[in-house]
N, C-alpha and C. Protein backbone atom coordinates (compact mmCIF):
# COMPACT_ATOMS: atom_id res chain seq x y z
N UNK A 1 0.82 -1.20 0.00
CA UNK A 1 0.00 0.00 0.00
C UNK A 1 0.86 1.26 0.00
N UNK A 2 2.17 1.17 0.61
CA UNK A 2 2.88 2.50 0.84
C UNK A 2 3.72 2.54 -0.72
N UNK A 3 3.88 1.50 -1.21
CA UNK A 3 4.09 1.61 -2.24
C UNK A 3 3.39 2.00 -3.59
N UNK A 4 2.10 1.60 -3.49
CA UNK A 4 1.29 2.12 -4.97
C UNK A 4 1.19 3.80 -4.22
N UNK A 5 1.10 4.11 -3.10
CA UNK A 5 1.17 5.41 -3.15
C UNK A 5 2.30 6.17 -3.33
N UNK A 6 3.41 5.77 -2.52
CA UNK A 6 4.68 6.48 -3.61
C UNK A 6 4.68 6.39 -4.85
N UNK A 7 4.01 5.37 -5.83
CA UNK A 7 4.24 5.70 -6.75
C UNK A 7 3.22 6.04 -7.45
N UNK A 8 1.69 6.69 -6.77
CA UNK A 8 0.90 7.60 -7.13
C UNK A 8 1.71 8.75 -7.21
N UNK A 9 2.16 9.22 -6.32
CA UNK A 9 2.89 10.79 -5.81
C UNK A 9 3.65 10.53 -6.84
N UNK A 10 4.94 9.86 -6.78
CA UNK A 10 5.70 10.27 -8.18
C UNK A 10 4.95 10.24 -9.20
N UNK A 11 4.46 9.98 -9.98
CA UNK A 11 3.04 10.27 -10.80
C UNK A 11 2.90 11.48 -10.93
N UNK A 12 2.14 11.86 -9.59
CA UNK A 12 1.85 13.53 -9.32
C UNK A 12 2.54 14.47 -9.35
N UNK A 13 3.99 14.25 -9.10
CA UNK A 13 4.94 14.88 -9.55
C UNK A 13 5.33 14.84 -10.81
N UNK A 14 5.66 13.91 -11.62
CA UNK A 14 6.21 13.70 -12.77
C UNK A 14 5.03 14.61 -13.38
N UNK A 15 3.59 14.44 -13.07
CA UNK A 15 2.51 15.41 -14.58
C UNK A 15 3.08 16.86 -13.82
N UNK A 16 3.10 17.55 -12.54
CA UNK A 16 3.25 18.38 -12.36
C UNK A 16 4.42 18.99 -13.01
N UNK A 17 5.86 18.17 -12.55
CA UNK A 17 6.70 18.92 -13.61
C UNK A 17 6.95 19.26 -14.55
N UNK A 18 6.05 18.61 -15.45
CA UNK A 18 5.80 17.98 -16.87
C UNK A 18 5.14 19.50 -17.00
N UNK A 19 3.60 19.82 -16.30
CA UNK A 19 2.92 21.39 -15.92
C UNK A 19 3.86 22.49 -16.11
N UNK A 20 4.90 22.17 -15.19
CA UNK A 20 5.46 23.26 -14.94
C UNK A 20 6.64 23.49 -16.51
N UNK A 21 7.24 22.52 -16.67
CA UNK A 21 7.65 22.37 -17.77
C UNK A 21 7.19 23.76 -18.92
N UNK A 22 6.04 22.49 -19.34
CA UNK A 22 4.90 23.46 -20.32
C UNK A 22 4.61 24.72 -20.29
N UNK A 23 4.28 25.34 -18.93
CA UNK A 23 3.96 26.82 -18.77
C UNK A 23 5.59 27.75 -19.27
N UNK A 24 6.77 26.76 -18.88
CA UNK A 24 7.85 27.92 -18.85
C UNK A 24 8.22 27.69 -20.24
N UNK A 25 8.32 26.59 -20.50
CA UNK A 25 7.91 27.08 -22.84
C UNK A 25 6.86 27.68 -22.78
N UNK A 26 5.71 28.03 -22.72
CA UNK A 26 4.72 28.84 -23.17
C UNK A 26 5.01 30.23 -22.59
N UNK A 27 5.62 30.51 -21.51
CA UNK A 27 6.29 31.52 -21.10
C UNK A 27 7.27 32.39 -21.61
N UNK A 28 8.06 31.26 -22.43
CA UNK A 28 9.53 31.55 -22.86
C UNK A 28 9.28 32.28 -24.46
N UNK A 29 8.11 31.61 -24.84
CA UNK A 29 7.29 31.55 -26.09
C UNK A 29 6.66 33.21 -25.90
N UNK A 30 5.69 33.43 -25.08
CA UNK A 30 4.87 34.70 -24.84
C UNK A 30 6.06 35.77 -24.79
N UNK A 31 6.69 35.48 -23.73
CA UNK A 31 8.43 36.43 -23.62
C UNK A 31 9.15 36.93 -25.19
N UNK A 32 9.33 36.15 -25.96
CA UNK A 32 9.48 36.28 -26.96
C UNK A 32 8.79 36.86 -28.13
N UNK A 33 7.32 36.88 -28.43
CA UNK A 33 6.54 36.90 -28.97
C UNK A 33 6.71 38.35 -28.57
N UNK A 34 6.54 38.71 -27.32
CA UNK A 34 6.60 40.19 -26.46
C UNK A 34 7.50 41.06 -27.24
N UNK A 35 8.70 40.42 -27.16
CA UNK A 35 10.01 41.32 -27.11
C UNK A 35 10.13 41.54 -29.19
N UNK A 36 9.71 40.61 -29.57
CA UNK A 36 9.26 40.85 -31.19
C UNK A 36 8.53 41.94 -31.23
N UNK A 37 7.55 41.75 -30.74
CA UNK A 37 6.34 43.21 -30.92
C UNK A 37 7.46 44.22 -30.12
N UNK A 38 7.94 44.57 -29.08
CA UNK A 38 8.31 45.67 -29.04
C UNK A 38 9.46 45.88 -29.85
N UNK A 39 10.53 45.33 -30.39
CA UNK A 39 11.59 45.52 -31.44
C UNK A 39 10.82 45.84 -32.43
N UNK A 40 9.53 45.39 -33.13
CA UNK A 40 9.08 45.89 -34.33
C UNK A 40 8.66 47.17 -34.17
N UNK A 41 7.63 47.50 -32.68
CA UNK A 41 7.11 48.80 -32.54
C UNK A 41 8.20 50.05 -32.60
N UNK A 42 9.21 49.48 -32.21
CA UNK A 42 10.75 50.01 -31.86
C UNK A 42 10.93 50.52 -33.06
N UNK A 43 10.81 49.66 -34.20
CA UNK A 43 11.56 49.88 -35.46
C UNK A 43 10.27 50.94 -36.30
N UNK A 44 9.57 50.30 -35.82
CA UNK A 44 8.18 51.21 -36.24
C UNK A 44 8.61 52.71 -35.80
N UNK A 45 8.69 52.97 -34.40
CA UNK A 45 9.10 54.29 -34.35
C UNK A 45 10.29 54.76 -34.74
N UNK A 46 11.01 54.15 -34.98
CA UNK A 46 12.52 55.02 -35.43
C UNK A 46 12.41 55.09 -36.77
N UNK A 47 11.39 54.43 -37.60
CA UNK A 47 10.87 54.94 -38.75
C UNK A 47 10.28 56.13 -39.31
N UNK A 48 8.99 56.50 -38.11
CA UNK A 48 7.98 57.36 -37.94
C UNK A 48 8.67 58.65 -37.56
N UNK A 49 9.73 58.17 -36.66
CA UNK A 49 10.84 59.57 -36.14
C UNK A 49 11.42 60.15 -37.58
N UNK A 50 12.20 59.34 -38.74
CA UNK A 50 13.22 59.48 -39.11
C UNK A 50 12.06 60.20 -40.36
N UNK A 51 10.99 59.51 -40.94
CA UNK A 51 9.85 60.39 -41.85
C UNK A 51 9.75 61.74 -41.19
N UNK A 52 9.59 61.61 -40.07
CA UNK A 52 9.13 63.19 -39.68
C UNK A 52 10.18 64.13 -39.55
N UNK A 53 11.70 63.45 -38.99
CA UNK A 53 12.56 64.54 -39.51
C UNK A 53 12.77 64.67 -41.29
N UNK A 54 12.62 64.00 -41.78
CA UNK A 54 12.56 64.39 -43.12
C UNK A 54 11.38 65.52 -43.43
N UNK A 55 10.54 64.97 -43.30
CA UNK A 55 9.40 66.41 -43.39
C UNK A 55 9.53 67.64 -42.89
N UNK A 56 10.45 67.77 -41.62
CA UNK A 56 10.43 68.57 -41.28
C UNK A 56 11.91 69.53 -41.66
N UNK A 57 12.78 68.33 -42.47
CA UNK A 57 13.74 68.93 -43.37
C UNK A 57 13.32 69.55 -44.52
N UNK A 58 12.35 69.23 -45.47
CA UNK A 58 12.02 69.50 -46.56
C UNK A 58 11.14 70.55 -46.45
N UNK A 59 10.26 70.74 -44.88
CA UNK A 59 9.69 72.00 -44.55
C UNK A 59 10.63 72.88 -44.55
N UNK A 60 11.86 73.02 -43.36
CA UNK A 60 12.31 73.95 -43.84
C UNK A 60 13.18 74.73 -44.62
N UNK A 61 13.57 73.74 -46.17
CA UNK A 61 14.55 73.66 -47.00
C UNK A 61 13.08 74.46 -47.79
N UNK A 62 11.64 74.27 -47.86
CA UNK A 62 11.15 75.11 -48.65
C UNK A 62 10.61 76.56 -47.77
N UNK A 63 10.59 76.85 -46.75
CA UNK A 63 10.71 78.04 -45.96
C UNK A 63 11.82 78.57 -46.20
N UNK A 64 13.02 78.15 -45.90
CA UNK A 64 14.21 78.85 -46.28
C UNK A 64 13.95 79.36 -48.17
N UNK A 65 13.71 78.26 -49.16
CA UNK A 65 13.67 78.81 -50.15
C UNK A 65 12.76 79.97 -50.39
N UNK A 66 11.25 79.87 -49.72
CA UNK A 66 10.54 80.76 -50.31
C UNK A 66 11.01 82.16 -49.47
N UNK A 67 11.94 82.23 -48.37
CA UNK A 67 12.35 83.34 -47.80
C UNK A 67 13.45 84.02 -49.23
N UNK A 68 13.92 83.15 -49.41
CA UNK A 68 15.51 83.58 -50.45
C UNK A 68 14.51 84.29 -51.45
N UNK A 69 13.66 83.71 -52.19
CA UNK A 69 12.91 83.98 -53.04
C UNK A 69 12.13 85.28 -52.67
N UNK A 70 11.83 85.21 -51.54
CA UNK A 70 10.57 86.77 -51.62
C UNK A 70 11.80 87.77 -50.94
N UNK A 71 13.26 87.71 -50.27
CA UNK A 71 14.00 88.69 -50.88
C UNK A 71 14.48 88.96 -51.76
N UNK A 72 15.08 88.01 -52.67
CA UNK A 72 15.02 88.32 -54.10
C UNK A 72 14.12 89.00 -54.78
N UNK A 73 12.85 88.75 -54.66
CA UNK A 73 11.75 90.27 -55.03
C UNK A 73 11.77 91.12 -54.24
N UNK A 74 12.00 91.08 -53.31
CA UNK A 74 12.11 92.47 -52.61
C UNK A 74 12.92 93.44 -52.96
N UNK A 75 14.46 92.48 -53.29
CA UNK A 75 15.55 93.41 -53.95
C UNK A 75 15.48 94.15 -55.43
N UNK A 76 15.00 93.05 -56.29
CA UNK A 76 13.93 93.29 -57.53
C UNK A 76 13.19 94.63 -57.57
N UNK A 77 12.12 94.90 -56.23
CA UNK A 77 11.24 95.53 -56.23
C UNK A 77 12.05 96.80 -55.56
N UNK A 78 12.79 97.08 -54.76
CA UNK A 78 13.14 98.18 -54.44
C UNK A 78 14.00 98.91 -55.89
N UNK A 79 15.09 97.92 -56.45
CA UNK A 79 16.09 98.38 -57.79
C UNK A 79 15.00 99.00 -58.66
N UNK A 80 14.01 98.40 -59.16
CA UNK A 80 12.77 99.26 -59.98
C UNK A 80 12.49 100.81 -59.41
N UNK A 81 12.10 100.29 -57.92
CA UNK A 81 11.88 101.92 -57.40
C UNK A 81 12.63 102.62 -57.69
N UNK A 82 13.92 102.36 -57.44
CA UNK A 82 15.05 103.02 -57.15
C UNK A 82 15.18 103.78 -58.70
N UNK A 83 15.27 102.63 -59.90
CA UNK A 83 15.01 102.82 -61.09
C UNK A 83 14.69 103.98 -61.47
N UNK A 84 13.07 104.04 -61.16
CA UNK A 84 11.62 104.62 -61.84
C UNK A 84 11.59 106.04 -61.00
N UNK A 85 12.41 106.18 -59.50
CA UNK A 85 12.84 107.20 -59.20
C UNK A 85 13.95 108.06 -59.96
N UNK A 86 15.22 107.48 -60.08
CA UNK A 86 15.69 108.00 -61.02
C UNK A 86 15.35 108.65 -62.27
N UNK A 87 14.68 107.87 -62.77
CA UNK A 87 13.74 108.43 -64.26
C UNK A 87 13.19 109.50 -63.92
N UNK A 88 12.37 109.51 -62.98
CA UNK A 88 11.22 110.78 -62.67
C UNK A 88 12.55 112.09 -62.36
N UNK A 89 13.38 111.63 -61.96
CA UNK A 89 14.48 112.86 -61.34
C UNK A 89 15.21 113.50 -62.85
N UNK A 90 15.09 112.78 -63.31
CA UNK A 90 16.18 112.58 -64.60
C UNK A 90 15.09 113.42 -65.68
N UNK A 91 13.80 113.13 -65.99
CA UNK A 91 12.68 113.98 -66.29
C UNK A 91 12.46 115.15 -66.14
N UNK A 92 11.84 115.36 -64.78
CA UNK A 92 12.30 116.31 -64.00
C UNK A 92 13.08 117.36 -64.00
N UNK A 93 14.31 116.97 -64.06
CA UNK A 93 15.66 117.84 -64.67
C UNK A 93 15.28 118.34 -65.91
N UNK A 94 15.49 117.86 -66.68
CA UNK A 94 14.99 118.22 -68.87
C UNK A 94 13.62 118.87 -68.23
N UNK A 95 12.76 118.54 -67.92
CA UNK A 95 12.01 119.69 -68.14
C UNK A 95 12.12 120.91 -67.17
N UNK A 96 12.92 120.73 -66.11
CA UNK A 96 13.29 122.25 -65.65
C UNK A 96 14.29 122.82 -66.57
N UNK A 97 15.45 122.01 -67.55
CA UNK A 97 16.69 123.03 -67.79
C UNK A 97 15.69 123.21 -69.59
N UNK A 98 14.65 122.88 -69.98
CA UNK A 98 13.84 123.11 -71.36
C UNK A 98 13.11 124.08 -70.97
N UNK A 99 12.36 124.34 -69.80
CA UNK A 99 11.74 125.49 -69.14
C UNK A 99 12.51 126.63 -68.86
N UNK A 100 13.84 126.85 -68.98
CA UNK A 100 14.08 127.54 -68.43
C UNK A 100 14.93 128.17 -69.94
């Protein structure tokens, strides 16, 4: 009798370790599965980072341009004044030294 029960208990042990076994592969398994999803999310964001510094390179590579550009008309637009002033002065003159 002390015997079929020792070797019930080892029994009970052997499925238990066998239990325990199983859970720490399915553990080892979930652990893994885990650390995949966060290396991908990982890679996901250093993606999402590296797009948005690009966008935000190409934002301001076209801010900087359209700045270059609307001083370039500005400079444009004052040389005309400057121009069309001259003319009027230059006018101006001939008909004061024809008037006179």
């Amino acid at each position: 009798e002390s015997r079929t029960r020792f070797e019930d208990q080892s029994k009970k042990l052997r499925e238990k370790e066998n239990e325990v076994h199983e859970l720490r592969v399915s553990l080892r398994s979930a652990v893994s599965e885990l650390n995949s999803e966060r290396e991908s999310e990982e890679t996901q964001s250093k993606i999402q980072k590296h797009d948005h510094s690009m966008q935000l390179t190409r934002l301001e590579t076209a801010y900087k341009n359209t700045i270059s550009t609307l001083e370039a008309d500005l400079v444009d637009a004052r040389n005309r004044l400057l121009a069309t002033s001259s003319e009027r002065e230059n006018m101006e003159l001939r008909v004061n030294h024809l008037e006179q």
